[in-house]
PDB file of N, CA and C in Angstrom:
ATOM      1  N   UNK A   1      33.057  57.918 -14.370  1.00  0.00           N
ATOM      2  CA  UNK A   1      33.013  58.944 -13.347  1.00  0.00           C
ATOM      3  C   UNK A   1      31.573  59.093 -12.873  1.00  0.00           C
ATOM      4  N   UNK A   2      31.326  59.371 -11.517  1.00  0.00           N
ATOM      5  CA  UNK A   2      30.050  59.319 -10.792  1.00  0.00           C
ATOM      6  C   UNK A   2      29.214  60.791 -10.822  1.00  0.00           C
ATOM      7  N   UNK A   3      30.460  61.570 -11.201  1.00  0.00           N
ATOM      8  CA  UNK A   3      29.643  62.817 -11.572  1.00  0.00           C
ATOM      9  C   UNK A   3      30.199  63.592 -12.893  1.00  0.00           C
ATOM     10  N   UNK A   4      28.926  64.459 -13.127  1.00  0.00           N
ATOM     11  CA  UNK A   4      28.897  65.370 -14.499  1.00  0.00           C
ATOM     12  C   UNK A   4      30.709  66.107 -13.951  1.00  0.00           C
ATOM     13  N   UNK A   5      31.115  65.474 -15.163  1.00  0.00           N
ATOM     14  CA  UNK A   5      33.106  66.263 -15.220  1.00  0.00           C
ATOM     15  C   UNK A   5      32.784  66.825 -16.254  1.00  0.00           C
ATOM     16  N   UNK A   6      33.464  68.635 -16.454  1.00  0.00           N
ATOM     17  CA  UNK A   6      33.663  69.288 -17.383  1.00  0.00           C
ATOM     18  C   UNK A   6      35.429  69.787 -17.362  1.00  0.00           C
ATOM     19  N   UNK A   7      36.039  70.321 -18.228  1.00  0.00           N
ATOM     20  CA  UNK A   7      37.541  71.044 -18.092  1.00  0.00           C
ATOM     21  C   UNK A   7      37.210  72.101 -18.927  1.00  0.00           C
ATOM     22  N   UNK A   8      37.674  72.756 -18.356  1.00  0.00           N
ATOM     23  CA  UNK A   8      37.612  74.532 -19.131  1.00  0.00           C
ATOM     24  C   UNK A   8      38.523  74.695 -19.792  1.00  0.00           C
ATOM     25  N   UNK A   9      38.625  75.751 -20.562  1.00  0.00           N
ATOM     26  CA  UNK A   9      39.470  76.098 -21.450  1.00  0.00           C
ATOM     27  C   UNK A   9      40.738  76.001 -21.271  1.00  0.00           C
ATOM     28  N   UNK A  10      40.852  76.179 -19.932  1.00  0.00           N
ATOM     29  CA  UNK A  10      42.580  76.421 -18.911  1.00  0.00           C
ATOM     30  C   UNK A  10      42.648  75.004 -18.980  1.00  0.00           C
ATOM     31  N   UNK A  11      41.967  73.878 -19.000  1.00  0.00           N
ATOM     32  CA  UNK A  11      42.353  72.103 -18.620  1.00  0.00           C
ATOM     33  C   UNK A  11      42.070  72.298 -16.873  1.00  0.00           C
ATOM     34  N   UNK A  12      40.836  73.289 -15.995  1.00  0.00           N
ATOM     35  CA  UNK A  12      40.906  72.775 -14.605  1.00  0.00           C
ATOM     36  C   UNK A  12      39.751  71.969 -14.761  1.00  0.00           C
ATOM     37  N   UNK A  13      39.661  70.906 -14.254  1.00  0.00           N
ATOM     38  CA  UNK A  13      38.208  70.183 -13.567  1.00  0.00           C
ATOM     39  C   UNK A  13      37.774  70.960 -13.072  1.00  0.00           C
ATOM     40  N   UNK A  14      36.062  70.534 -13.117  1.00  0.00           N
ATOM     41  CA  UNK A  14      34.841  71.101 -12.383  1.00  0.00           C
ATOM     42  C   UNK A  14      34.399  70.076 -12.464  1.00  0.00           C
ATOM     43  N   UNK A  15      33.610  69.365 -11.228  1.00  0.00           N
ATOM     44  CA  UNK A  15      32.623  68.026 -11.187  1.00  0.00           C
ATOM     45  C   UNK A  15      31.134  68.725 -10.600  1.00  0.00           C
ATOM     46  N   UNK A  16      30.266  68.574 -10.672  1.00  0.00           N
ATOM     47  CA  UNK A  16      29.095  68.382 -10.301  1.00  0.00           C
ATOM     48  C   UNK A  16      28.162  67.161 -10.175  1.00  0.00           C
ATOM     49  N   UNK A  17      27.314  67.272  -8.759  1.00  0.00           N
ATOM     50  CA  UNK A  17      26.525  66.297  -8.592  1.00  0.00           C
ATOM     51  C   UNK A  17      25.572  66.414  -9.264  1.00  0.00           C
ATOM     52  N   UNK A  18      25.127  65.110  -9.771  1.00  0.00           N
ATOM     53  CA  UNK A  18      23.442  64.717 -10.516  1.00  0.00           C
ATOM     54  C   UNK A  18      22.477  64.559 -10.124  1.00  0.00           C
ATOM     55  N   UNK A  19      22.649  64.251  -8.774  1.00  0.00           N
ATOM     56  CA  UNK A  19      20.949  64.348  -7.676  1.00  0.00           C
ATOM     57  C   UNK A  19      21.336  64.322  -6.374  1.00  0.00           C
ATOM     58  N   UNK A  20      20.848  64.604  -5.518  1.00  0.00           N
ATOM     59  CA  UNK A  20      20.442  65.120  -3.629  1.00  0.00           C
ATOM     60  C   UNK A  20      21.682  63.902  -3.429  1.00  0.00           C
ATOM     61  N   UNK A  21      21.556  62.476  -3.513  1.00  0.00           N
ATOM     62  CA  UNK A  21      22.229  61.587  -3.324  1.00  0.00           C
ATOM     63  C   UNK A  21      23.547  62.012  -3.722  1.00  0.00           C
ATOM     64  N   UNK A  22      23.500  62.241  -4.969  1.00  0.00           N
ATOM     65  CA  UNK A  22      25.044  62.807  -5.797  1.00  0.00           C
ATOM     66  C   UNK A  22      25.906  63.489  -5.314  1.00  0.00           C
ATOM     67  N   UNK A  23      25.318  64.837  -4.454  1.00  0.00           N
ATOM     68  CA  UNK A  23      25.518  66.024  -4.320  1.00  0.00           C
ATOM     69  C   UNK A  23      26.198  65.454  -2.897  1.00  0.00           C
ATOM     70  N   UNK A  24      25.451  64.659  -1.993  1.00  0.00           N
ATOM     71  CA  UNK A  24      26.046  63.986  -0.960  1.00  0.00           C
ATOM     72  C   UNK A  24      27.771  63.690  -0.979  1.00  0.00           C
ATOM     73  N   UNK A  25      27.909  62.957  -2.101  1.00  0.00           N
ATOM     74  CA  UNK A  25      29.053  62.087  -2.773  1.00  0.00           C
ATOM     75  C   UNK A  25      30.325  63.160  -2.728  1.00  0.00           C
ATOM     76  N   UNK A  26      29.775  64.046  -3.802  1.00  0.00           N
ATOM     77  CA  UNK A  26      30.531  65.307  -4.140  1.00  0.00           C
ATOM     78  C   UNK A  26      30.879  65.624  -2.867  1.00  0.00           C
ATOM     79  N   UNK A  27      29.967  66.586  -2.179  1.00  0.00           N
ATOM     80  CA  UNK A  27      30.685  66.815  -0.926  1.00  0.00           C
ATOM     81  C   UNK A  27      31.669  66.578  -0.316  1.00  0.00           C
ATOM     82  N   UNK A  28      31.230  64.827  -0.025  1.00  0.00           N
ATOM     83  CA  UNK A  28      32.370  64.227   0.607  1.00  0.00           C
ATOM     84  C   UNK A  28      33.879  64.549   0.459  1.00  0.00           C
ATOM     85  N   UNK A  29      33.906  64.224  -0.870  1.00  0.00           N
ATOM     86  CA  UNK A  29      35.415  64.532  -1.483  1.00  0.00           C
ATOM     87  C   UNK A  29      35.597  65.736  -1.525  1.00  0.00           C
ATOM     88  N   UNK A  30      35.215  66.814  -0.991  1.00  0.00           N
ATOM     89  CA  UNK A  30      35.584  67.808  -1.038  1.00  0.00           C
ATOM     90  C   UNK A  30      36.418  68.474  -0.398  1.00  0.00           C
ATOM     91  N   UNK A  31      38.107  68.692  -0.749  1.00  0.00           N
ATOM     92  CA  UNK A  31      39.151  69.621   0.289  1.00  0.00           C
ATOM     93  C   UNK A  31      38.596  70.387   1.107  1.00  0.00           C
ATOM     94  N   UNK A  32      39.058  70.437   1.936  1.00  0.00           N
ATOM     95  CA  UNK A  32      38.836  71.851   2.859  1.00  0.00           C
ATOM     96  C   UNK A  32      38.877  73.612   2.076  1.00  0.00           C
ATOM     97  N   UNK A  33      39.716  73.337   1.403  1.00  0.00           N
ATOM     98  CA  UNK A  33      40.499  74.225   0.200  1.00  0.00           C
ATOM     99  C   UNK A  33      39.936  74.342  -0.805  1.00  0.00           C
ATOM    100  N   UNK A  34      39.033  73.698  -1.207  1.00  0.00           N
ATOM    101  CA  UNK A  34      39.014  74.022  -2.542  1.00  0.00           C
ATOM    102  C   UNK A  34      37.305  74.411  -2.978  1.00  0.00           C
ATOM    103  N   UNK A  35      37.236  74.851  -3.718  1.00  0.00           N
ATOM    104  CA  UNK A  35      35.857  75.779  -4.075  1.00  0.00           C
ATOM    105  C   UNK A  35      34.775  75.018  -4.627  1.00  0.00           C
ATOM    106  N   UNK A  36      33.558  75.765  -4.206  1.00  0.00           N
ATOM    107  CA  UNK A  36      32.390  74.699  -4.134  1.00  0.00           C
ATOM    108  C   UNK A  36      31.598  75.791  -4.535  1.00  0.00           C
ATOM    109  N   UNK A  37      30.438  75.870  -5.435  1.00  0.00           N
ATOM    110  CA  UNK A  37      29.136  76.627  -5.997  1.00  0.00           C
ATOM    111  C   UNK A  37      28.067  75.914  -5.627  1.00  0.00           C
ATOM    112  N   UNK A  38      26.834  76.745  -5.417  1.00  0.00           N
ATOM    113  CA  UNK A  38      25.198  76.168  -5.566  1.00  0.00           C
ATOM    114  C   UNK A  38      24.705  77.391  -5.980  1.00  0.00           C
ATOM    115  N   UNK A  39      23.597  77.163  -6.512  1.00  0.00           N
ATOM    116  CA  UNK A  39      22.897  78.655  -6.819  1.00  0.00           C
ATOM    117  C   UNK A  39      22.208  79.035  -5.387  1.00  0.00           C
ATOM    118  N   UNK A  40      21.716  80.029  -5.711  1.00  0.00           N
ATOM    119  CA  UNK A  40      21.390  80.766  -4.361  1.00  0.00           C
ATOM    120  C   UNK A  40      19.775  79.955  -4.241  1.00  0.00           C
ATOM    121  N   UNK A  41      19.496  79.708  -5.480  1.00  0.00           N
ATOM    122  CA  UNK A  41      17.875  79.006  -4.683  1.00  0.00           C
ATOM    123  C   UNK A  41      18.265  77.493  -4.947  1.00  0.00           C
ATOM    124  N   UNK A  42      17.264  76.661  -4.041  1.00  0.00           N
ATOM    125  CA  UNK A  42      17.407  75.413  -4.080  1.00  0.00           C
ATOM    126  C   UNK A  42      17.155  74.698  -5.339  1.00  0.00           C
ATOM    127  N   UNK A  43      17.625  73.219  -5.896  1.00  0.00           N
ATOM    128  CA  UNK A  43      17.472  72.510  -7.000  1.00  0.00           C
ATOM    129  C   UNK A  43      18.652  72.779  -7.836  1.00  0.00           C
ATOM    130  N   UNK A  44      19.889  72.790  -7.237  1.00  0.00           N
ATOM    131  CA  UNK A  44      20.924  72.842  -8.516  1.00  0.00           C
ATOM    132  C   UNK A  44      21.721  71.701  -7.845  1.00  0.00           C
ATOM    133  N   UNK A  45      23.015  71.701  -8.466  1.00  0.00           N
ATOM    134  CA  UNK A  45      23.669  70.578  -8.522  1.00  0.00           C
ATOM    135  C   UNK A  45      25.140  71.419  -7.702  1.00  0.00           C
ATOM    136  N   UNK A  46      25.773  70.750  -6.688  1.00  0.00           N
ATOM    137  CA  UNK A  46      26.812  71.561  -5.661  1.00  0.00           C
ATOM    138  C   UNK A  46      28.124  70.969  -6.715  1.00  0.00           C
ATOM    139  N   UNK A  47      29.119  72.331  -6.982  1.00  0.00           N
ATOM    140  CA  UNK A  47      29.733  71.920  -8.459  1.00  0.00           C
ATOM    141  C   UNK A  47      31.333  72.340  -7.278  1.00  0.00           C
ATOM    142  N   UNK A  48      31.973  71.642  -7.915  1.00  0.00           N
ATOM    143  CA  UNK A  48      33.734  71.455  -6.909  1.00  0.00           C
ATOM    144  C   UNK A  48      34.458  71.769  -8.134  1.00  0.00           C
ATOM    145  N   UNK A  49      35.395  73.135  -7.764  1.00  0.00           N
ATOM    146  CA  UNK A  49      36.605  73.322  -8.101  1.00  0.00           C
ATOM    147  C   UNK A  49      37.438  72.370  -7.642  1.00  0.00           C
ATOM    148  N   UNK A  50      38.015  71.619  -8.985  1.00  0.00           N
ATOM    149  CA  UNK A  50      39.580  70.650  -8.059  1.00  0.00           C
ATOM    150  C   UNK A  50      40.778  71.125  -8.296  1.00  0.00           C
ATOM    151  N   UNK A  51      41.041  72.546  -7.355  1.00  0.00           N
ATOM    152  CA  UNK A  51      42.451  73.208  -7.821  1.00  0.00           C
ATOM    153  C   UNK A  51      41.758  73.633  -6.306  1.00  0.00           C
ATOM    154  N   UNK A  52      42.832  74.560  -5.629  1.00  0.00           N
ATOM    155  CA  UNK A  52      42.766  75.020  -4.707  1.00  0.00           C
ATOM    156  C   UNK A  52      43.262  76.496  -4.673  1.00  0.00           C
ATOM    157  N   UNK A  53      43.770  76.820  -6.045  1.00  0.00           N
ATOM    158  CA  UNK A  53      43.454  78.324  -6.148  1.00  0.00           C
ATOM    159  C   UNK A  53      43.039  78.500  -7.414  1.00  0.00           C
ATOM    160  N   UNK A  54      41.821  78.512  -7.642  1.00  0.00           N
ATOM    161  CA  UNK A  54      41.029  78.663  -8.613  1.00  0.00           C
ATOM    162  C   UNK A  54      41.268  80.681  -9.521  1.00  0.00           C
ATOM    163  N   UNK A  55      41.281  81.040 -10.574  1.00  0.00           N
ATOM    164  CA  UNK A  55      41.503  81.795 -10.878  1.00  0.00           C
ATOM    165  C   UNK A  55      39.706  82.380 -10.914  1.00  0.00           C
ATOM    166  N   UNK A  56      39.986  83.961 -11.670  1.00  0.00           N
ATOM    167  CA  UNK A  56      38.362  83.901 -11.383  1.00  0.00           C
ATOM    168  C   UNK A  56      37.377  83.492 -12.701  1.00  0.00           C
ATOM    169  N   UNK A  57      38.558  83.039 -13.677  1.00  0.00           N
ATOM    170  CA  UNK A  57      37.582  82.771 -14.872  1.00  0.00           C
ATOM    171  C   UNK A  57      37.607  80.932 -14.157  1.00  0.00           C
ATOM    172  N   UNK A  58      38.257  80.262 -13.374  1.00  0.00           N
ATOM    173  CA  UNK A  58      37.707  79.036 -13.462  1.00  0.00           C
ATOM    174  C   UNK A  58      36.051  79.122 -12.485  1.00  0.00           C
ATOM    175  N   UNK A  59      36.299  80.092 -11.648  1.00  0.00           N
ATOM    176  CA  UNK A  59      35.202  80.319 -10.685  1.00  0.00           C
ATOM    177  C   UNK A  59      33.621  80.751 -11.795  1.00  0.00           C
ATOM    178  N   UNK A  60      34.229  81.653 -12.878  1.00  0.00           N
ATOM    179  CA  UNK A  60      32.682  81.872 -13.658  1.00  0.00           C
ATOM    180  C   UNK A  60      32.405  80.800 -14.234  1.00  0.00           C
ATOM    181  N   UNK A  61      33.436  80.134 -14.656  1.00  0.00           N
ATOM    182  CA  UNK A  61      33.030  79.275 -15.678  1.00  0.00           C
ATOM    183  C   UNK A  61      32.431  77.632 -14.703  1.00  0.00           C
ATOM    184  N   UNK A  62      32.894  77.712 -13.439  1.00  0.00           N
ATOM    185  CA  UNK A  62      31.981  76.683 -12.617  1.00  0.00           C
ATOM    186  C   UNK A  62      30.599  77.288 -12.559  1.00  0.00           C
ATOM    187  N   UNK A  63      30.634  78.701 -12.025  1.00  0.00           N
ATOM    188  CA  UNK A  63      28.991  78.819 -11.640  1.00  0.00           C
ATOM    189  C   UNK A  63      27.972  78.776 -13.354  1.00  0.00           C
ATOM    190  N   UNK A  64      28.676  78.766 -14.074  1.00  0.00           N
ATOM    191  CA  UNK A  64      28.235  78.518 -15.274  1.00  0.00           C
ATOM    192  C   UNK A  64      27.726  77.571 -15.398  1.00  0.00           C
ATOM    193  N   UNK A  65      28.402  76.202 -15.333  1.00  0.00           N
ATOM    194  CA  UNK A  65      28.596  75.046 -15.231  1.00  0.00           C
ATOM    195  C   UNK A  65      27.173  74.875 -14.171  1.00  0.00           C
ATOM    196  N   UNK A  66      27.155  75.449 -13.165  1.00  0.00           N
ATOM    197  CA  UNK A  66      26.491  75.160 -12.109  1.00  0.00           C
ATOM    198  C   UNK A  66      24.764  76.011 -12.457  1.00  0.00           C
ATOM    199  N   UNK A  67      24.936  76.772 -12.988  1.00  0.00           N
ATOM    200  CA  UNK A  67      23.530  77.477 -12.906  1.00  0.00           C
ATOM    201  C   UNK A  67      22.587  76.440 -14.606  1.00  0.00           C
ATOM    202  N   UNK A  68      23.723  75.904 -15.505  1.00  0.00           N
ATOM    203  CA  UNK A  68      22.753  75.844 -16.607  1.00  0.00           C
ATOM    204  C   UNK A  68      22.287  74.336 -15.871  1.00  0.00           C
ATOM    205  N   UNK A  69      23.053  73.616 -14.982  1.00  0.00           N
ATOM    206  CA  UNK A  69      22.338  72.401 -14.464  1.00  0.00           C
ATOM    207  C   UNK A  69      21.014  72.699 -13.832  1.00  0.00           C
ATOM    208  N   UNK A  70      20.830  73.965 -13.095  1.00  0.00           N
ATOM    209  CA  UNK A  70      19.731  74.317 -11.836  1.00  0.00           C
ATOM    210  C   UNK A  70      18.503  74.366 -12.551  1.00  0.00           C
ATOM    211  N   UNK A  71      17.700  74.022 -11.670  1.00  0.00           N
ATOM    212  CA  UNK A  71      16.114  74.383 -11.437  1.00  0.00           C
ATOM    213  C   UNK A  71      15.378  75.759 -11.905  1.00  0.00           C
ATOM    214  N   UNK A  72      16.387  76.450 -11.248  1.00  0.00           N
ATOM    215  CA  UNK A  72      16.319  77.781 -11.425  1.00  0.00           C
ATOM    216  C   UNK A  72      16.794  78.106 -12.654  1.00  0.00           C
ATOM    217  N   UNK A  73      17.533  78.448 -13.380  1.00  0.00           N
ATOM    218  CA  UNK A  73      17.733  78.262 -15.053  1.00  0.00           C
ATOM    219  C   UNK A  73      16.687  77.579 -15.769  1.00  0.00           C
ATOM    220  N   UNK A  74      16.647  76.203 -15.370  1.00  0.00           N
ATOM    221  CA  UNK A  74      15.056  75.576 -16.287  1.00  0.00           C
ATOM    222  C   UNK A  74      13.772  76.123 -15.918  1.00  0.00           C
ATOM    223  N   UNK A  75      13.183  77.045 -15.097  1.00  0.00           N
ATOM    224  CA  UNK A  75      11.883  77.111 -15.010  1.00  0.00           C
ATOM    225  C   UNK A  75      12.443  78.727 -15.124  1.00  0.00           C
ATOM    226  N   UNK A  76      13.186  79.557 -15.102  1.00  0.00           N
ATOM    227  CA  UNK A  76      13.093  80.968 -15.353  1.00  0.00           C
ATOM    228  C   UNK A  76      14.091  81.581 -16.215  1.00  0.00           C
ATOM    229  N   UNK A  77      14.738  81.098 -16.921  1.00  0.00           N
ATOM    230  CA  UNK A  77      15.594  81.417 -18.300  1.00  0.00           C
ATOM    231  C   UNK A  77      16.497  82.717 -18.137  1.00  0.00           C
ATOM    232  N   UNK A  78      16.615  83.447 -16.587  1.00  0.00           N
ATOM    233  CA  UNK A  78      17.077  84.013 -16.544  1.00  0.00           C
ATOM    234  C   UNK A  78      18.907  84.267 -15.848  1.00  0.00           C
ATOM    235  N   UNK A  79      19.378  85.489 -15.497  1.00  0.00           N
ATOM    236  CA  UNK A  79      20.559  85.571 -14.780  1.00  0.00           C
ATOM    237  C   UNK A  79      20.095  84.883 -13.589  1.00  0.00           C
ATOM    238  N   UNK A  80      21.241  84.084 -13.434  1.00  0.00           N
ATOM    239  CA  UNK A  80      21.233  83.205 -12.005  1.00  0.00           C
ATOM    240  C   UNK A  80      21.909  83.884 -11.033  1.00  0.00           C
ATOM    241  N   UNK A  81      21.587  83.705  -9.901  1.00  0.00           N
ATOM    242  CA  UNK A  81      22.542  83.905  -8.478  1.00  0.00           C
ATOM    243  C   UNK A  81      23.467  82.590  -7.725  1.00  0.00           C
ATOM    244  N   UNK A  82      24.438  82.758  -8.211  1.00  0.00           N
ATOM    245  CA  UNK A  82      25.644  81.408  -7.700  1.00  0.00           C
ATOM    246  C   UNK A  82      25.902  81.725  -6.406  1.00  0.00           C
ATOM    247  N   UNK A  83      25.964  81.255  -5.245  1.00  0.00           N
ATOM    248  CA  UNK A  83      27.073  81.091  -4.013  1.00  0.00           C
ATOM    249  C   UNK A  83      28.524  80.241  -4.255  1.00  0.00           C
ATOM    250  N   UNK A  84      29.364  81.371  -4.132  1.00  0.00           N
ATOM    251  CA  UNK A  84      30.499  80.626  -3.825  1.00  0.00           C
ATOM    252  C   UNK A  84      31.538  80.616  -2.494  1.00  0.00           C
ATOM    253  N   UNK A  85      31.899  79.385  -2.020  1.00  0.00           N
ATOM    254  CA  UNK A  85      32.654  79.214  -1.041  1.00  0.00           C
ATOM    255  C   UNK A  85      33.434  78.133  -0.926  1.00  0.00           C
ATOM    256  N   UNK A  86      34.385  78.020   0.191  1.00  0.00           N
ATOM    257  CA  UNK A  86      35.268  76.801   0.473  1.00  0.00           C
ATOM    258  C   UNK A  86      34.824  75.460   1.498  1.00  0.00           C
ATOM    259  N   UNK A  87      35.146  74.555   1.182  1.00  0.00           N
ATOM    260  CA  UNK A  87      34.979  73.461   1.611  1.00  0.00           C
ATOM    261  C   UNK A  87      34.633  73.562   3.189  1.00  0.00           C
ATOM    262  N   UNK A  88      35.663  74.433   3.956  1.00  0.00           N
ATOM    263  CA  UNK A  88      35.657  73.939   5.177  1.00  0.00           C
ATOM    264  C   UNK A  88      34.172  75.452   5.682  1.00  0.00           C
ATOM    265  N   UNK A  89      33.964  75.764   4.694  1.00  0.00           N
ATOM    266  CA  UNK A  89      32.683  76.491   4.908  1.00  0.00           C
ATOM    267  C   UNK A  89      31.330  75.473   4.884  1.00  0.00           C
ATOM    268  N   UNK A  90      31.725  74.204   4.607  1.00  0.00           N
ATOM    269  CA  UNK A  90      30.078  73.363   4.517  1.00  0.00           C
ATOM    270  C   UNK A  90      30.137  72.624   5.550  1.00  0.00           C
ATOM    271  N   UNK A  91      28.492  72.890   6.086  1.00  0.00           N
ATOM    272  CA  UNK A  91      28.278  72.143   7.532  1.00  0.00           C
ATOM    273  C   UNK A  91      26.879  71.411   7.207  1.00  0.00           C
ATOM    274  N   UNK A  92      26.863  70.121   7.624  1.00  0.00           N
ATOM    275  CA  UNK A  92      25.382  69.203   7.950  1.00  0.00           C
ATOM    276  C   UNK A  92      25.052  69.265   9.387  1.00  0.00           C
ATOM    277  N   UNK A  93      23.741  69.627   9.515  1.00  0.00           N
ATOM    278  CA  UNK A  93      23.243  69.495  10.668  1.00  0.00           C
ATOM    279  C   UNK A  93      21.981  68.371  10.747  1.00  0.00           C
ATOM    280  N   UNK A  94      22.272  67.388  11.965  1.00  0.00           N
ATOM    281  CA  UNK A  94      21.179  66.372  11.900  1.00  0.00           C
ATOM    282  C   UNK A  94      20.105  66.891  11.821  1.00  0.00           C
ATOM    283  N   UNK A  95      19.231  65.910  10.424  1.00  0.00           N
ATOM    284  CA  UNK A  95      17.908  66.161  10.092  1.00  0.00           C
ATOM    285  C   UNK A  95      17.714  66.894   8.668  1.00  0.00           C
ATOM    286  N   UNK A  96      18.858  67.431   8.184  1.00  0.00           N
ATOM    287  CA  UNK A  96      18.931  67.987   6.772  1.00  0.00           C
ATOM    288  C   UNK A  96      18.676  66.597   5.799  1.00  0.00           C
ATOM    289  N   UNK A  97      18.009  67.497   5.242  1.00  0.00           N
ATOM    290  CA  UNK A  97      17.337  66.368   3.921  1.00  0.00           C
ATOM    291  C   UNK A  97      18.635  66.188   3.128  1.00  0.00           C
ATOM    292  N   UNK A  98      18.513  65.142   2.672  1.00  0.00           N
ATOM    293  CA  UNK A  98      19.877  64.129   1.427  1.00  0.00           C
ATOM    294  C   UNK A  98      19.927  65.461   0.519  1.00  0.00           C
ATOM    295  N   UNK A  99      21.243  65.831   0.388  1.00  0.00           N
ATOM    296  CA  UNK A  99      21.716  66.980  -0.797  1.00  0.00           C
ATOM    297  C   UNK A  99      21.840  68.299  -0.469  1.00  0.00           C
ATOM    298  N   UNK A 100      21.335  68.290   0.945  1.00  0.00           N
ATOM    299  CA  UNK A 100      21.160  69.575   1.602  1.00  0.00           C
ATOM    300  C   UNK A 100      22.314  69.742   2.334  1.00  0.00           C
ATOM    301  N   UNK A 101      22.862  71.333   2.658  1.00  0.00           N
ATOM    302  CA  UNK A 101      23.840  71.336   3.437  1.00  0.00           C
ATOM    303  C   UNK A 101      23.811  73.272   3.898  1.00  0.00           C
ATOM    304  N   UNK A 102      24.256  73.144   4.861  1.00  0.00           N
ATOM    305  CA  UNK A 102      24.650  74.850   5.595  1.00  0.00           C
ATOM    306  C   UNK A 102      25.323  75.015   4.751  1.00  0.00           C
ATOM    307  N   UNK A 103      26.037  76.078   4.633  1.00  0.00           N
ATOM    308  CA  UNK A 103      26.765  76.935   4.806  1.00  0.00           C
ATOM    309  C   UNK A 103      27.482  78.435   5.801  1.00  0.00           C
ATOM    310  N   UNK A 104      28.683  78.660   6.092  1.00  0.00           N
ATOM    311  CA  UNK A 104      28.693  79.654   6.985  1.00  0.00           C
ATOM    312  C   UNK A 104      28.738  80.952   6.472  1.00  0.00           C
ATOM    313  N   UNK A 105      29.835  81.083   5.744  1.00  0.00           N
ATOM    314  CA  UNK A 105      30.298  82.419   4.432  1.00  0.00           C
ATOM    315  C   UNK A 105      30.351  81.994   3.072  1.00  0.00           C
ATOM    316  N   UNK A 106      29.622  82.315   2.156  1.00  0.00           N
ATOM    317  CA  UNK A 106      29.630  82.387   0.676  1.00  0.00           C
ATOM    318  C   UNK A 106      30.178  84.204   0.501  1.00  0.00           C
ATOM    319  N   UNK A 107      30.856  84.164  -1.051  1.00  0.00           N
ATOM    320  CA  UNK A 107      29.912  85.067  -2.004  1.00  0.00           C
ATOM    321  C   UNK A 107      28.875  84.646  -3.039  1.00  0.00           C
ATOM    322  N   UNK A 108      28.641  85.553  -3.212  1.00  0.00           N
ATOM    323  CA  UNK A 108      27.405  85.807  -4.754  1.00  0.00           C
ATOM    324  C   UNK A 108      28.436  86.343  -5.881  1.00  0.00           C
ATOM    325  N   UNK A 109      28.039  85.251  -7.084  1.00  0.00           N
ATOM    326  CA  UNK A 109      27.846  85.900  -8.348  1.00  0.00           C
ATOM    327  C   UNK A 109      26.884  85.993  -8.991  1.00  0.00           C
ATOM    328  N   UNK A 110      26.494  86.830  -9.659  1.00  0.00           N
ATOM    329  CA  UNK A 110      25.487  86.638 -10.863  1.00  0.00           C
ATOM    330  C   UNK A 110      26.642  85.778 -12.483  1.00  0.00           C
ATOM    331  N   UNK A 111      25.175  84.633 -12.931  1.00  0.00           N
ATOM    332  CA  UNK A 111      25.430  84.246 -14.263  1.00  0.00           C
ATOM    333  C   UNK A 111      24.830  85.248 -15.314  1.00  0.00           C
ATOM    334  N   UNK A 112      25.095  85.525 -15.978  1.00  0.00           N
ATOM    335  CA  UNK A 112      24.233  86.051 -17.482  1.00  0.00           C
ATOM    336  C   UNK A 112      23.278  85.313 -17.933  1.00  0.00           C
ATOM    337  N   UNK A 113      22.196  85.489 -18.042  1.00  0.00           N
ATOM    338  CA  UNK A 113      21.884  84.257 -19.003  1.00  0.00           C
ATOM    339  C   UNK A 113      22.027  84.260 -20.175  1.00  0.00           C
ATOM    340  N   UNK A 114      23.139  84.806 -21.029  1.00  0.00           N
ATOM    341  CA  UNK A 114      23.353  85.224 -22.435  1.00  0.00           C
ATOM    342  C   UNK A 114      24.651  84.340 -22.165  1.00  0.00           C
ATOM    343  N   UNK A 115      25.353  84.269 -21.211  1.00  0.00           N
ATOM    344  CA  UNK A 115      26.461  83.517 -20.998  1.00  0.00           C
ATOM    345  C   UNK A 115      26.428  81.812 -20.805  1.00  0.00           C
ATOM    346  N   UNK A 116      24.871  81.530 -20.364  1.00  0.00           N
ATOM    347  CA  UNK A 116      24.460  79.900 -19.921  1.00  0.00           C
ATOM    348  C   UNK A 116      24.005  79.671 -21.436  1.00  0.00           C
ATOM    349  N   UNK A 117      23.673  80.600 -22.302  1.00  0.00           N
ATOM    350  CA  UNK A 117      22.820  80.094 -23.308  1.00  0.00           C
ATOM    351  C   UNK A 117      24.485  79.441 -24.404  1.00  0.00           C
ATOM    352  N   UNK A 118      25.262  80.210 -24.180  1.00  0.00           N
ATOM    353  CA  UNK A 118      26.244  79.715 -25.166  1.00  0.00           C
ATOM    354  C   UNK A 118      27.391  78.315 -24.621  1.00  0.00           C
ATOM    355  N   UNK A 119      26.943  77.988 -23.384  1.00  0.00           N
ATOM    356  CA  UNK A 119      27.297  76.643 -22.925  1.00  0.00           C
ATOM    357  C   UNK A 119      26.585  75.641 -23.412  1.00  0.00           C
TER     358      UNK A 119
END
């Protein structure tokens, strides 16, 4: 597999990309439908729900998934800020750097970081 695969407790997939290139990849395959995380600051890895109605423990347990990969987790050890949204919410506009992408509507979660530490 081309990207970091985890299954949660329930048995749903979560994939995440491994670099700007990766994150490209991921995208691609991404439903219209189905749920996508980044942290709110740049340097994490864009992590895909593959269910299309995700419950909300598969949703914590992606941005979980998604914040202990980030930048932001390794240089500040703290609660993260996740964006979450749907597929047909991601837009490229010519000239965005490799891994980069819009968005139109997210929410926010916060991670714990008492919750990343036990992943």
């Amino acid at each position: 597999m081309k990207f970091r695969e985890w299954f949660n407790s329930k048995g749903t997939q979560i994939l995440a990309g491994k670099s700007s290139t990766n994150n490209e990849e991921l995208i691609a395959q991404v439903d219209k439908n189905e749920t996508v995380l980044h942290t709110a600051k740049p340097g994490s890895p864009f992590v895909n729900i593959k269910t299309k109605k995700p419950t909300k423990q598969d949703i914590y347990d992606a941005a979980l998934f998604c914040a202990k990969y980030s930048q932001d987790w390794r240089d500040n050890k703290s609660d993260i800020r996740v964006h979450v949204f749907k597929g047909k919410d991601i837009y490229k506009k010519k000239g965005m750097k490799t891994g980069t992408f819009g968005v139109k509507k997210f929410k926010i979660i916060i991670v714990k970081k008492e919750d990343i530490k036990k992943i």
